[in-house]
N, C-alpha and C. Protein backbone atom coordinates (compact mmCIF):
# COMPACT_ATOMS: atom_id res chain seq x y z
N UNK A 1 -13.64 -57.22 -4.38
CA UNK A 1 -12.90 -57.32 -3.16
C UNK A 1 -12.57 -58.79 -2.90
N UNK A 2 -11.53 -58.83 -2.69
CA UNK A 2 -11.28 -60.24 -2.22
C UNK A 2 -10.79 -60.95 -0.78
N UNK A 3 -11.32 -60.09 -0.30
CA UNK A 3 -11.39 -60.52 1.29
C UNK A 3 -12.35 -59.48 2.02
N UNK A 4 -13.35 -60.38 2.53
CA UNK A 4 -14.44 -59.17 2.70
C UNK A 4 -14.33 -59.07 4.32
N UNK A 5 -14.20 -58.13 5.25
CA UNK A 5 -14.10 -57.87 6.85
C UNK A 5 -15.68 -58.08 7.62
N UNK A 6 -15.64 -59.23 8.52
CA UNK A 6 -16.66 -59.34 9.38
C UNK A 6 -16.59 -58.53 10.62
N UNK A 7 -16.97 -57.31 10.95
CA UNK A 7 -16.98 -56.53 12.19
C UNK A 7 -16.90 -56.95 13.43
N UNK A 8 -17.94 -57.99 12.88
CA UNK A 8 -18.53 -58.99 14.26
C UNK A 8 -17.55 -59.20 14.94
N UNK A 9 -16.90 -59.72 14.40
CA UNK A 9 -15.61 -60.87 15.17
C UNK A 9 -14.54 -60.30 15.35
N UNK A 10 -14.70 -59.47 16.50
CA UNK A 10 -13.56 -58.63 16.95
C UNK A 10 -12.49 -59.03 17.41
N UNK A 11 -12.00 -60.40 17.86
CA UNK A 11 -10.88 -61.00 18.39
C UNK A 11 -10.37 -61.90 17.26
N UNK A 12 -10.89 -61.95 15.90
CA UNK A 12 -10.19 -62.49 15.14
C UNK A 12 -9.49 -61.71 14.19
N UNK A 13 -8.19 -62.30 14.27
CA UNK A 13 -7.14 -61.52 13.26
C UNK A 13 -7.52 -60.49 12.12
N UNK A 14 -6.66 -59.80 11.69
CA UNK A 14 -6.93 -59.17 10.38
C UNK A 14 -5.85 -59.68 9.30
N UNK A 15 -6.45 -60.13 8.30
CA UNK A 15 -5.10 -60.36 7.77
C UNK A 15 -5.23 -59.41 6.42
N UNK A 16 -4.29 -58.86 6.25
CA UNK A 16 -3.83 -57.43 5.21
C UNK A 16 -3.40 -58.56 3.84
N UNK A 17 -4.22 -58.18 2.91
CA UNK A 17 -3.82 -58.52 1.54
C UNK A 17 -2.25 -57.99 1.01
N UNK A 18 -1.20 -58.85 0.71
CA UNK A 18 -0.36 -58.32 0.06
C UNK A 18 -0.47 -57.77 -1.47
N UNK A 19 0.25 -56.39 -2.06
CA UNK A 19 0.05 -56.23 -3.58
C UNK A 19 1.13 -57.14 -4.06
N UNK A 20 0.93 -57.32 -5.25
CA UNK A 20 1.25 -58.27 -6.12
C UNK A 20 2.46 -57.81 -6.31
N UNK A 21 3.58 -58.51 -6.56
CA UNK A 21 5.00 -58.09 -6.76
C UNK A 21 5.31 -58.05 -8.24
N UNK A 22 5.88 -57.32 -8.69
CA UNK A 22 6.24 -57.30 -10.42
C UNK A 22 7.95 -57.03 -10.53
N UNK A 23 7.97 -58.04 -11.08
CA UNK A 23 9.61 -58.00 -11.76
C UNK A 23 10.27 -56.80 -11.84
N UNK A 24 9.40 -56.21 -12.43
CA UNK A 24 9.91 -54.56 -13.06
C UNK A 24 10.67 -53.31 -12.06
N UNK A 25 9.89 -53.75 -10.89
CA UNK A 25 9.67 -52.64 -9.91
C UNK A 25 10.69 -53.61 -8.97
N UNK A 26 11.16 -54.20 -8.94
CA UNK A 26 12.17 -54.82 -8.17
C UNK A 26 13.65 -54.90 -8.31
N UNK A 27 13.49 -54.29 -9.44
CA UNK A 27 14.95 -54.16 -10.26
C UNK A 27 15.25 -52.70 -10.35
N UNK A 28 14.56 -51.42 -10.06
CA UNK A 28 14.51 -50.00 -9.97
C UNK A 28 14.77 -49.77 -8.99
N UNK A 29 14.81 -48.72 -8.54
CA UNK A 29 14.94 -48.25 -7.05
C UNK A 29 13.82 -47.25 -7.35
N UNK A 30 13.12 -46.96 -5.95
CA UNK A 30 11.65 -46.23 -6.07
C UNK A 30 12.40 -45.10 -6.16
N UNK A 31 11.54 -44.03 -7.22
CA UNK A 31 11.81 -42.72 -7.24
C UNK A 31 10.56 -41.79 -6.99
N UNK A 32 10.91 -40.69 -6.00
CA UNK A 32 9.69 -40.09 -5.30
C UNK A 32 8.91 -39.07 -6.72
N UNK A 33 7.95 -39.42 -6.83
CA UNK A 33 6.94 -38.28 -7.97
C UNK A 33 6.49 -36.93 -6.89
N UNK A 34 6.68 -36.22 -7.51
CA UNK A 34 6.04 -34.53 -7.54
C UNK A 34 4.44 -35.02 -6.91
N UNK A 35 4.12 -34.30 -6.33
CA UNK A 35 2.62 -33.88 -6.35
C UNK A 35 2.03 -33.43 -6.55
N UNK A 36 2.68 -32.08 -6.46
CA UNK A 36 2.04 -30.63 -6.61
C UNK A 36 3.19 -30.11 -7.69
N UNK A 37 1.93 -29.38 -8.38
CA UNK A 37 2.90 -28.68 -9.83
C UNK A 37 3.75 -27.62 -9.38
N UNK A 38 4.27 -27.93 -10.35
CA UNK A 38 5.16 -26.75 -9.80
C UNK A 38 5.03 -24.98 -10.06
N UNK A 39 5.46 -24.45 -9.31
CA UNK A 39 5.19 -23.01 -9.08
C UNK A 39 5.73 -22.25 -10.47
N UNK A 40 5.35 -21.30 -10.90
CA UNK A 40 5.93 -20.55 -11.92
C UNK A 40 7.10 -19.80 -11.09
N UNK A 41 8.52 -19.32 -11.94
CA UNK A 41 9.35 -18.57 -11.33
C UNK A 41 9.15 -17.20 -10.87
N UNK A 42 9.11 -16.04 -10.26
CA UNK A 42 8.83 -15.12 -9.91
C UNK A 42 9.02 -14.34 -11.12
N UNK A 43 10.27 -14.50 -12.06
CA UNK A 43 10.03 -13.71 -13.02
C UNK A 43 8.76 -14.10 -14.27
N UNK A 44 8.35 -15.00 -13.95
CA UNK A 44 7.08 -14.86 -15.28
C UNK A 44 5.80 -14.47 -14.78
N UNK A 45 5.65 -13.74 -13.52
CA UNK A 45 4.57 -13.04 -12.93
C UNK A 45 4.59 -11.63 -13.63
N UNK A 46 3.43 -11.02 -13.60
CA UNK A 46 3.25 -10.09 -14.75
C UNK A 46 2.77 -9.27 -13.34
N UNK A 47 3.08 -7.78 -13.07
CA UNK A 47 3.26 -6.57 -12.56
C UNK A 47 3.11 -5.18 -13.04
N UNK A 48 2.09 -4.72 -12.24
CA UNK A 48 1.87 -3.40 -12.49
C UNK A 48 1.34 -2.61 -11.37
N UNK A 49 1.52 -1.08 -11.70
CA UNK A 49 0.70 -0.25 -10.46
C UNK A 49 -0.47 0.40 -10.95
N UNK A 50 -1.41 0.44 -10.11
CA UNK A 50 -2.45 1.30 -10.51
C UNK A 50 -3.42 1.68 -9.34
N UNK A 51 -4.24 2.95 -9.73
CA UNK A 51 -4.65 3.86 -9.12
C UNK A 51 -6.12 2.41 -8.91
N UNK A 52 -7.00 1.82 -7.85
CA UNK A 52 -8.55 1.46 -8.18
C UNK A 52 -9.33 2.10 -8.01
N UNK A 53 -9.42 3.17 -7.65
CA UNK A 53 -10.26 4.28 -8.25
C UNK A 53 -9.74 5.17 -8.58
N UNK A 54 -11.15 5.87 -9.73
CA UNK A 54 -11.07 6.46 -11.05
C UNK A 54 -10.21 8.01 -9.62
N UNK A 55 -10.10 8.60 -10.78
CA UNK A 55 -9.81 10.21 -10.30
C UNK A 55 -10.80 10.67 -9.81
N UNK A 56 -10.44 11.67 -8.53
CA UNK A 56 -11.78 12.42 -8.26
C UNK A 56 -12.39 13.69 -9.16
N UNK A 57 -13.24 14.22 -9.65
CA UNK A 57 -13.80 15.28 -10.08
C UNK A 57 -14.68 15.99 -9.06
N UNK A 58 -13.78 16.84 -8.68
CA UNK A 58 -14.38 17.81 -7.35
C UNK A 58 -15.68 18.02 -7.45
N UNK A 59 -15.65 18.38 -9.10
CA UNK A 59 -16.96 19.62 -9.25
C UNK A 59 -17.99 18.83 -9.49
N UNK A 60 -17.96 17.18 -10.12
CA UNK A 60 -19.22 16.25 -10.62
C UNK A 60 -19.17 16.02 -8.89
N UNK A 61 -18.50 15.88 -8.42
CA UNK A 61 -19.08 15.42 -6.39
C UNK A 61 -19.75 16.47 -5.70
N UNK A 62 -19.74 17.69 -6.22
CA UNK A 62 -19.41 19.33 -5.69
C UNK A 62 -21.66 18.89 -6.05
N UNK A 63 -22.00 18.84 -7.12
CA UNK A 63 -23.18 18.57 -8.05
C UNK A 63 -23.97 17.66 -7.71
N UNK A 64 -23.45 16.30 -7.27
CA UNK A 64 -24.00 15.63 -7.13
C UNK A 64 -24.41 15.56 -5.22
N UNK A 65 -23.56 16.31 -4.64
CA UNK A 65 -23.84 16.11 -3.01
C UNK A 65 -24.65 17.47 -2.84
N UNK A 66 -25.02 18.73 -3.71
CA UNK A 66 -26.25 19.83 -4.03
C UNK A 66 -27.30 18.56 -4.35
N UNK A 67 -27.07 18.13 -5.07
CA UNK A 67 -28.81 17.40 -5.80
C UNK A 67 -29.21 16.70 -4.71
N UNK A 68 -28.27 15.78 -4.32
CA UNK A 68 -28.71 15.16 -2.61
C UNK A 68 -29.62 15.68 -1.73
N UNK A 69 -28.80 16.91 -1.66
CA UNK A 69 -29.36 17.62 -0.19
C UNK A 69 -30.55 18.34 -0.42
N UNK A 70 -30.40 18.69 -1.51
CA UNK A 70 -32.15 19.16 -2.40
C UNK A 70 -33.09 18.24 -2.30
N UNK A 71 -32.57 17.06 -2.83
CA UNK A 71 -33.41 16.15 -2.98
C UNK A 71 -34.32 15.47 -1.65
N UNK A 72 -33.02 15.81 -0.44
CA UNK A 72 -33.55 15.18 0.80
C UNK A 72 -34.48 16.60 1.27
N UNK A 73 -34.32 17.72 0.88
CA UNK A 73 -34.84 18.93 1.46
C UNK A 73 -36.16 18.76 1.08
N UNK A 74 -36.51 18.40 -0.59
CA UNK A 74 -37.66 18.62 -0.94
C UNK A 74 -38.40 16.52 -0.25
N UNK A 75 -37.97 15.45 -0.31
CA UNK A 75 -38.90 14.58 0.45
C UNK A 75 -38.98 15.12 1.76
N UNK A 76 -38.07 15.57 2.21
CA UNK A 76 -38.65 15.91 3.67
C UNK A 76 -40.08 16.85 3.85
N UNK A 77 -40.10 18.11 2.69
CA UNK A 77 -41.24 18.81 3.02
C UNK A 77 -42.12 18.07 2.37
N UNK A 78 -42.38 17.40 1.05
CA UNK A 78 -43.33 17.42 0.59
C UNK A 78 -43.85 15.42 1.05
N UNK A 79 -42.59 14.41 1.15
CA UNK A 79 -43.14 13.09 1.02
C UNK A 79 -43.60 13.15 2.71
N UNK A 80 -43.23 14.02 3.98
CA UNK A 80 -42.56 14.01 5.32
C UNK A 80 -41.96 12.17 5.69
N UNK A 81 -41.09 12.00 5.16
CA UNK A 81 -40.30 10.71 4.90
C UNK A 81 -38.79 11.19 5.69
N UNK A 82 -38.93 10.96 6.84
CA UNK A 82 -37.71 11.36 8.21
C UNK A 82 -36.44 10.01 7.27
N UNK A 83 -36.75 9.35 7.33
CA UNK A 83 -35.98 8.17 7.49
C UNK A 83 -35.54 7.93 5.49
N UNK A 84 -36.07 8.29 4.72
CA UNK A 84 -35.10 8.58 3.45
C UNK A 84 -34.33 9.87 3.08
N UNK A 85 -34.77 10.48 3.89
CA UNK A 85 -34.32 11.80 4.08
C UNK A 85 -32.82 12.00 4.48
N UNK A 86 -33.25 10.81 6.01
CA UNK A 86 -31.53 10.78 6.73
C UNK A 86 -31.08 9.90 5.66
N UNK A 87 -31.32 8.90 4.60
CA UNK A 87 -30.31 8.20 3.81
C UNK A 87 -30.03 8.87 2.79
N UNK A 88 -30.39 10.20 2.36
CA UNK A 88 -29.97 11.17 1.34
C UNK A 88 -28.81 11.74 1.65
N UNK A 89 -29.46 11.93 3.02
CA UNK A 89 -28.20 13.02 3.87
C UNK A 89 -26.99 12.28 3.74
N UNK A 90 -26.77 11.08 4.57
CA UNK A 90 -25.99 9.89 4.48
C UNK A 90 -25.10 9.69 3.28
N UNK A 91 -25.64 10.01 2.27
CA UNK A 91 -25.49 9.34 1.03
C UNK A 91 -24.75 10.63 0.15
N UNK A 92 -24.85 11.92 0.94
CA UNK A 92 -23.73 13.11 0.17
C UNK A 92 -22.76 13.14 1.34
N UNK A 93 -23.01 12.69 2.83
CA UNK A 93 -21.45 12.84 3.48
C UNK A 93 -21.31 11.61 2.13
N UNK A 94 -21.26 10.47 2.60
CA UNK A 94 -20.55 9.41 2.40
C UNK A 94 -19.77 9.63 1.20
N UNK A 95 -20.22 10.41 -0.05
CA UNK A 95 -19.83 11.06 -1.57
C UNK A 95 -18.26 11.66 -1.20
N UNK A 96 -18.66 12.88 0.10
CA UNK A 96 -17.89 13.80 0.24
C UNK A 96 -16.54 13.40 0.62
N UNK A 97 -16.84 11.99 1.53
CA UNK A 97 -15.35 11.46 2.59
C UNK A 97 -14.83 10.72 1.81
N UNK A 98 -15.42 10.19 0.82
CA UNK A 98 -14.37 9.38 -0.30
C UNK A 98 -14.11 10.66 -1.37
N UNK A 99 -14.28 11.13 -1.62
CA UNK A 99 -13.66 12.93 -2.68
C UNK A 99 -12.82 12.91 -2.12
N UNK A 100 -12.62 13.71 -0.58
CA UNK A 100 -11.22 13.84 0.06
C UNK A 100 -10.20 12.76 0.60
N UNK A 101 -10.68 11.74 0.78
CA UNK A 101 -9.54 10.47 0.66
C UNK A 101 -8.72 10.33 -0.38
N UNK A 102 -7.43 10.56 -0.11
CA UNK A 102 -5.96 10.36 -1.26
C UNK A 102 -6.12 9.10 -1.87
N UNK A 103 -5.86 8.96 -3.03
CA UNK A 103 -6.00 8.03 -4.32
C UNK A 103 -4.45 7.08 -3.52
N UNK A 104 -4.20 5.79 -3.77
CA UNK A 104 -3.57 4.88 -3.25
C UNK A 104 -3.06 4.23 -4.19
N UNK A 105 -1.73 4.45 -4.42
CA UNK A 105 -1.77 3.12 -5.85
C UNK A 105 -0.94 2.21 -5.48
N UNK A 106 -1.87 1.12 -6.32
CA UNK A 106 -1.63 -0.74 -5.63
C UNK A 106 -0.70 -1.09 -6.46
N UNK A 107 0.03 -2.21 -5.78
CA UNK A 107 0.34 -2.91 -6.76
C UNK A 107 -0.42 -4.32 -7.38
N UNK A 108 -0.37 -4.46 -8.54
CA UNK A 108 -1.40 -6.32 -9.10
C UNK A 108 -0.23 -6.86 -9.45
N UNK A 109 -0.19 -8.39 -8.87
CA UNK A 109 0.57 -9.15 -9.78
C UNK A 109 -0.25 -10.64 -10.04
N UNK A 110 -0.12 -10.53 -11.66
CA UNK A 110 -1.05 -11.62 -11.66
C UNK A 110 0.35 -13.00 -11.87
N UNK A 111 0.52 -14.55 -10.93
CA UNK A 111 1.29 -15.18 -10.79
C UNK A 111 0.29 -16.54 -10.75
N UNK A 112 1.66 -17.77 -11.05
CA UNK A 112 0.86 -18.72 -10.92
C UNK A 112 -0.55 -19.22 -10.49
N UNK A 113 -0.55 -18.83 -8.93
CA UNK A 113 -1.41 -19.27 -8.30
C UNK A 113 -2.76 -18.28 -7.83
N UNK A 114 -2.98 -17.14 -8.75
CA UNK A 114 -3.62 -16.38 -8.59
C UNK A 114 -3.27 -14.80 -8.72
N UNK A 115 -4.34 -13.69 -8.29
CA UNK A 115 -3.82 -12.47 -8.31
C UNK A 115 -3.80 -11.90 -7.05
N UNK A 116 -2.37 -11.23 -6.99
CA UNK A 116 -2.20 -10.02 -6.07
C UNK A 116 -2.61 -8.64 -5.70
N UNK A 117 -3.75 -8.55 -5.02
CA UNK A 117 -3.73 -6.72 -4.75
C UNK A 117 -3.27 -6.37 -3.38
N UNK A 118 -1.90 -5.83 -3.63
CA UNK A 118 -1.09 -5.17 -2.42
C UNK A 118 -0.63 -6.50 -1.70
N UNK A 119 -1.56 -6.87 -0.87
CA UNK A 119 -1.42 -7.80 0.46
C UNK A 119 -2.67 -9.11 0.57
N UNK A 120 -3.79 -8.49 -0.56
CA UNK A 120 -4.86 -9.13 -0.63
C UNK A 120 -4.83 -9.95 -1.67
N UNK A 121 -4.84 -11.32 -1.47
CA UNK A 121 -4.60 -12.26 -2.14
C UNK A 121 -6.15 -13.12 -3.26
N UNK A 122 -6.19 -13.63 -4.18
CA UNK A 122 -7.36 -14.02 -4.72
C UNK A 122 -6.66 -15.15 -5.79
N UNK A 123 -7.21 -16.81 -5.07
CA UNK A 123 -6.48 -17.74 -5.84
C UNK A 123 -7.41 -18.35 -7.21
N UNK A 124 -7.06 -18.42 -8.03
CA UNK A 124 -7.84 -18.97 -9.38
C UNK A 124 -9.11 -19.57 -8.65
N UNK A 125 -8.73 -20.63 -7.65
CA UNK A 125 -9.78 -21.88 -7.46
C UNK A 125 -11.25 -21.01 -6.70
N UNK A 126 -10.83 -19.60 -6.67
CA UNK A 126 -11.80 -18.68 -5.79
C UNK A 126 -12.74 -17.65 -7.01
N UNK A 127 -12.12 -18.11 -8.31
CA UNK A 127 -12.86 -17.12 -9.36
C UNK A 127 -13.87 -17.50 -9.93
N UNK A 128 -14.76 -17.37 -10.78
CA UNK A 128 -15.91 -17.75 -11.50
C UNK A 128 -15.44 -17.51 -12.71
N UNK A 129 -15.06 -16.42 -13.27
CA UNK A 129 -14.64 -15.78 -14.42
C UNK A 129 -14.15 -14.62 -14.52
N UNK A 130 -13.62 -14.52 -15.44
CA UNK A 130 -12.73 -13.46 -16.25
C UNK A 130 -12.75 -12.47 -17.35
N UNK A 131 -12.38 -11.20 -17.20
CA UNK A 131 -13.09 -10.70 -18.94
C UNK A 131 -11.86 -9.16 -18.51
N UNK A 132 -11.11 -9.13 -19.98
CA UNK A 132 -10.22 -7.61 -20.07
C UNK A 132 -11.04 -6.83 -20.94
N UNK A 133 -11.29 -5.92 -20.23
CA UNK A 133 -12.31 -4.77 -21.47
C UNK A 133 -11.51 -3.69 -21.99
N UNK A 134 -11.11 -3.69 -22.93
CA UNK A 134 -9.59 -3.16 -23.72
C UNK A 134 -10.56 -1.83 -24.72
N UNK A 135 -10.80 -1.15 -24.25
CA UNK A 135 -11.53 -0.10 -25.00
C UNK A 135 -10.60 1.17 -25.12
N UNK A 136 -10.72 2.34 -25.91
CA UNK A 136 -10.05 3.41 -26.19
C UNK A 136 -10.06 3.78 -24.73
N UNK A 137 -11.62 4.47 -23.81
CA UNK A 137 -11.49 4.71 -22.82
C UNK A 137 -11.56 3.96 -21.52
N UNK A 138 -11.36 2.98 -21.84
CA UNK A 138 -11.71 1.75 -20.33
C UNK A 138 -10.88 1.05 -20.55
N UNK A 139 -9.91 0.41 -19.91
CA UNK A 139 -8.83 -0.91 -19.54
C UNK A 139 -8.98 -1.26 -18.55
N UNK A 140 -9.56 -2.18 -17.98
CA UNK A 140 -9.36 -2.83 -17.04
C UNK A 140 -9.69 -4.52 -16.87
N UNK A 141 -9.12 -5.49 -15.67
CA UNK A 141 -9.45 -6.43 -15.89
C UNK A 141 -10.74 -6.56 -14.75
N UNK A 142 -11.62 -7.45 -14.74
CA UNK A 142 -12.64 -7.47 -14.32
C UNK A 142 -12.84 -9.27 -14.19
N UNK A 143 -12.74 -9.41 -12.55
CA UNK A 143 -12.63 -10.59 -12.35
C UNK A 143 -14.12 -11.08 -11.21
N UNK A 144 -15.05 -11.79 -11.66
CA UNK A 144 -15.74 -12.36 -10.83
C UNK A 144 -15.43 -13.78 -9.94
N UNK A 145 -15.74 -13.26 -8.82
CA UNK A 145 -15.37 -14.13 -7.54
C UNK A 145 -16.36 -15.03 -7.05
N UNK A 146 -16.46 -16.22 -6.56
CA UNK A 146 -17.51 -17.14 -5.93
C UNK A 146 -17.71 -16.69 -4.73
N UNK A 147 -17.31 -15.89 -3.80
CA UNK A 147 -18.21 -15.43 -2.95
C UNK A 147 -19.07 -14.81 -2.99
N UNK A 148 -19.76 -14.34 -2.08
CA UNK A 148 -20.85 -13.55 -2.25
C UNK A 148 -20.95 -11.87 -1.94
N UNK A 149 -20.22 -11.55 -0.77
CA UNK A 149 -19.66 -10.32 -0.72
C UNK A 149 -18.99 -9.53 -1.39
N UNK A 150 -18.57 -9.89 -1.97
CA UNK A 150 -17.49 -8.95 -3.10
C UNK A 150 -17.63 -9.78 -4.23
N UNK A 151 -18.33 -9.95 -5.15
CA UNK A 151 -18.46 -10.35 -6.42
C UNK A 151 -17.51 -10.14 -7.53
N UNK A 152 -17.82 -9.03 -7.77
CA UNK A 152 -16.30 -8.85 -8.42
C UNK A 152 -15.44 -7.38 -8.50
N UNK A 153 -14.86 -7.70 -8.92
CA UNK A 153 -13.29 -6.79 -8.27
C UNK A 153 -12.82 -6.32 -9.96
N UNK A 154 -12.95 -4.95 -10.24
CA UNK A 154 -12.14 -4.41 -11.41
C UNK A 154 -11.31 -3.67 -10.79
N UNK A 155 -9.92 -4.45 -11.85
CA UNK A 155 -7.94 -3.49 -11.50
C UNK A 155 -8.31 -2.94 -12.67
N UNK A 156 -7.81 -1.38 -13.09
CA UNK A 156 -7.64 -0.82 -13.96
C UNK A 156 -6.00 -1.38 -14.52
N UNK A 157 -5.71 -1.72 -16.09
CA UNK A 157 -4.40 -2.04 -16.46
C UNK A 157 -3.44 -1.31 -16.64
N UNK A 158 -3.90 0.26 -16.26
CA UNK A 158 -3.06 1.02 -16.74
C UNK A 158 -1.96 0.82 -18.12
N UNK A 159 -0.55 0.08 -18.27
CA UNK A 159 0.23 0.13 -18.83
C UNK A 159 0.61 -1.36 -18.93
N UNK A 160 -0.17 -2.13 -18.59
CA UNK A 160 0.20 -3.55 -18.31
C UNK A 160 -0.44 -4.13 -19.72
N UNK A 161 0.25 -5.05 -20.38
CA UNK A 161 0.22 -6.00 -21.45
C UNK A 161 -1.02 -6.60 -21.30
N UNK A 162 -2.43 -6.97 -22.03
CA UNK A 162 -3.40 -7.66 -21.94
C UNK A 162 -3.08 -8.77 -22.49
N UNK A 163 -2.46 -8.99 -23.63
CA UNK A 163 -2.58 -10.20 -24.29
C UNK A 163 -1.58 -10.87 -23.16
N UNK A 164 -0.61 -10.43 -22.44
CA UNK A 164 0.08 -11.14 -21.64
C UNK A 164 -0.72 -12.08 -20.17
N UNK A 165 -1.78 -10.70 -19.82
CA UNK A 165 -2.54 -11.47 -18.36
C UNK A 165 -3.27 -12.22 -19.10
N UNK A 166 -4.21 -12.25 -20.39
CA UNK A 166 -5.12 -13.32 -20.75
C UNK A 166 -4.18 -14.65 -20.94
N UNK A 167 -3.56 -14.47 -21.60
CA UNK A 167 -2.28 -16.15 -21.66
C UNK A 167 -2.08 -16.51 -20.21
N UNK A 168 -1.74 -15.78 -19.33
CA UNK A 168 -1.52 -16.03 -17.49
C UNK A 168 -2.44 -16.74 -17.19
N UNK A 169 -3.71 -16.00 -17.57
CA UNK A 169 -5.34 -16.67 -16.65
C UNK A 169 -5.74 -17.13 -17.31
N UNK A 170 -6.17 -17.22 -18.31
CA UNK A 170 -7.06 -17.86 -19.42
C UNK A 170 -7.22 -20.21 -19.16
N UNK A 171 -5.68 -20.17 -18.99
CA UNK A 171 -5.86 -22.19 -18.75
C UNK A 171 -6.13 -22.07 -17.31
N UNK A 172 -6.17 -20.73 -16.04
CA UNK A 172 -6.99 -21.77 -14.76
C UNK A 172 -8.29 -21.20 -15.15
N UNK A 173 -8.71 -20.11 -15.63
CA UNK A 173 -10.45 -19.60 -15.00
C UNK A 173 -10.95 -19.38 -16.25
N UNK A 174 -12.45 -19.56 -16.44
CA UNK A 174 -12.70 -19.60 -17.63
C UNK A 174 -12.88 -18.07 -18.00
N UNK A 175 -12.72 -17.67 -19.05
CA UNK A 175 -13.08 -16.21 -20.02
C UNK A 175 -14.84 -16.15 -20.28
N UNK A 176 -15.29 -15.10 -19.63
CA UNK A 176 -16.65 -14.57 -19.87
C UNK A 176 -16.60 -13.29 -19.83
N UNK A 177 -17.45 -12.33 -20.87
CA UNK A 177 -17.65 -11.05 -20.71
C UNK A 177 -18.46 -11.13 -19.61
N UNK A 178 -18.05 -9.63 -18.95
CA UNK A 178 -18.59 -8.92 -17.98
C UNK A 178 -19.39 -7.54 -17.94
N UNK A 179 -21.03 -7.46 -17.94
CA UNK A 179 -21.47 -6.16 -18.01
C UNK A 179 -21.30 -5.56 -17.79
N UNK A 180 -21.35 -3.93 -18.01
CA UNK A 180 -20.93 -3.15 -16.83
C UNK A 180 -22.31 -2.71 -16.10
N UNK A 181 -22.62 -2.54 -15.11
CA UNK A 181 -23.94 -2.28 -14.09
C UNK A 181 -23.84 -0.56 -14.31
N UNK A 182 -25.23 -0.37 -14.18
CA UNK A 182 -26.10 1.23 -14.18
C UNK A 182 -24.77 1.75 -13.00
N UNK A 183 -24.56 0.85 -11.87
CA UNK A 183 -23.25 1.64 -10.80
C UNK A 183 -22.34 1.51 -11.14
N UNK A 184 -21.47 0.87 -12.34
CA UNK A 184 -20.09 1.07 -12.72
C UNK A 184 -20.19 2.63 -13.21
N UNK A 185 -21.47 3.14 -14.30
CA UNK A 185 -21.33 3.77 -15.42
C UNK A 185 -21.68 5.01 -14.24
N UNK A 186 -22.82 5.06 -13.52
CA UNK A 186 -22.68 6.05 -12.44
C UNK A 186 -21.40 6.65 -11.56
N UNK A 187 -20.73 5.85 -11.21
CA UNK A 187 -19.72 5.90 -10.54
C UNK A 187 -18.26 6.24 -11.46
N UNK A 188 -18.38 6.14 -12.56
CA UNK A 188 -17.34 6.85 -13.82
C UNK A 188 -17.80 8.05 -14.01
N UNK A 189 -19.43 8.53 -14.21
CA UNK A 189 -19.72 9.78 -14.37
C UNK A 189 -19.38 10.40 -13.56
N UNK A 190 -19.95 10.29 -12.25
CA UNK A 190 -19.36 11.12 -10.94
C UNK A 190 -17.92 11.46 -10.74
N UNK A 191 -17.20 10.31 -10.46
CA UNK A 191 -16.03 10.62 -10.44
C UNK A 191 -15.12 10.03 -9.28
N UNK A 192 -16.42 8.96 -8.30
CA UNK A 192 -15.94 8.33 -7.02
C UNK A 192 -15.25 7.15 -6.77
């Protein structure tokens, strides 16, 4: 530093260092630089629709909300456990009201600055990682998030190009496989 500021001395001047003048830059005329990169065009955003949840199977929900209610029938007589009982109960409505809820299909667009579901937005700088699981019976992309509430979020690809979204995402978020949890593979058997 070459002029160091005494606080102290509040009634004495400030005097502002001038920058150094260069030949170069006096003979140009200033031209304003970009800041921010620039946006990709709308057409190199990659688009598709899809169902996020699987299909319902009446009869695996029909099975599984019987075993429930058995299950809560028999802790009730034999553990007398009131209170897992009501979360059994709980736990075949809750089966039943998502069975009869109509399937919704979204639209994803994965674009510059992140991905689109419908209206719900998710920007690169918000991801942890990335992984497309391209199997005979499974496509989908599977994106983990830095929050804590919603961890991560699988779009099924239906008909959408993989090698295209990995080139999209791959230079902002890094690529990691993603397990699938005992509740992905539950929740494919069932059918919810």
């Amino acid at each position: 530093m070459a002029q160091t500021i005494d606080l102290r001395k509040k009634n004495a001047p400030l005097e502002v260092p001038k920058p150094p003048v260069e030949a170069a830059t006096m003979a140009e005329p200033a031209v304003e630089v970009e800041t921010e990169s620039p946006a990709l065009p709308e057409t190199s955003a990659i688009r598709w629709s899809a169902h996020l949840s699987p299909p319902h199977r009446r009869d695996r929900v029909l099975y599984a909300t019987i075993g429930l209610v058995v299950a809560a029938i028999l802790v009730a007589y034999f553990a007398h456990d009131l209170l897992f009982t009501i979360v059994l109960i709980l736990s075949a409505v809750v089966l039943n009201l998502n069975a009869t809820r109509p399937r919704r299909q979204s639209e994803i667009t994965v674009h510059a600055t992140g991905i689109s579901i419908d209206d719900q937005r998710h920007h690169y700088a918000d991801m942890k990682s990335f992984w497309i699981d391209y199997q005979p019976n499974l496509k989908e992309l599977s994106i983990e998030l830095k929050k804590g509430y919603s961890p991560i979020i699988k779009i099924p690809l239906e008909d959408a190009n993989p090698l295209e979204i990995h080139q999209a995402m791959v230079s902002y978020v890094p690529e990691k496989e993603h397990d699938q949890s005992l509740l992905d593979h539950i929740v494919r058997l069932i059918g919810i």
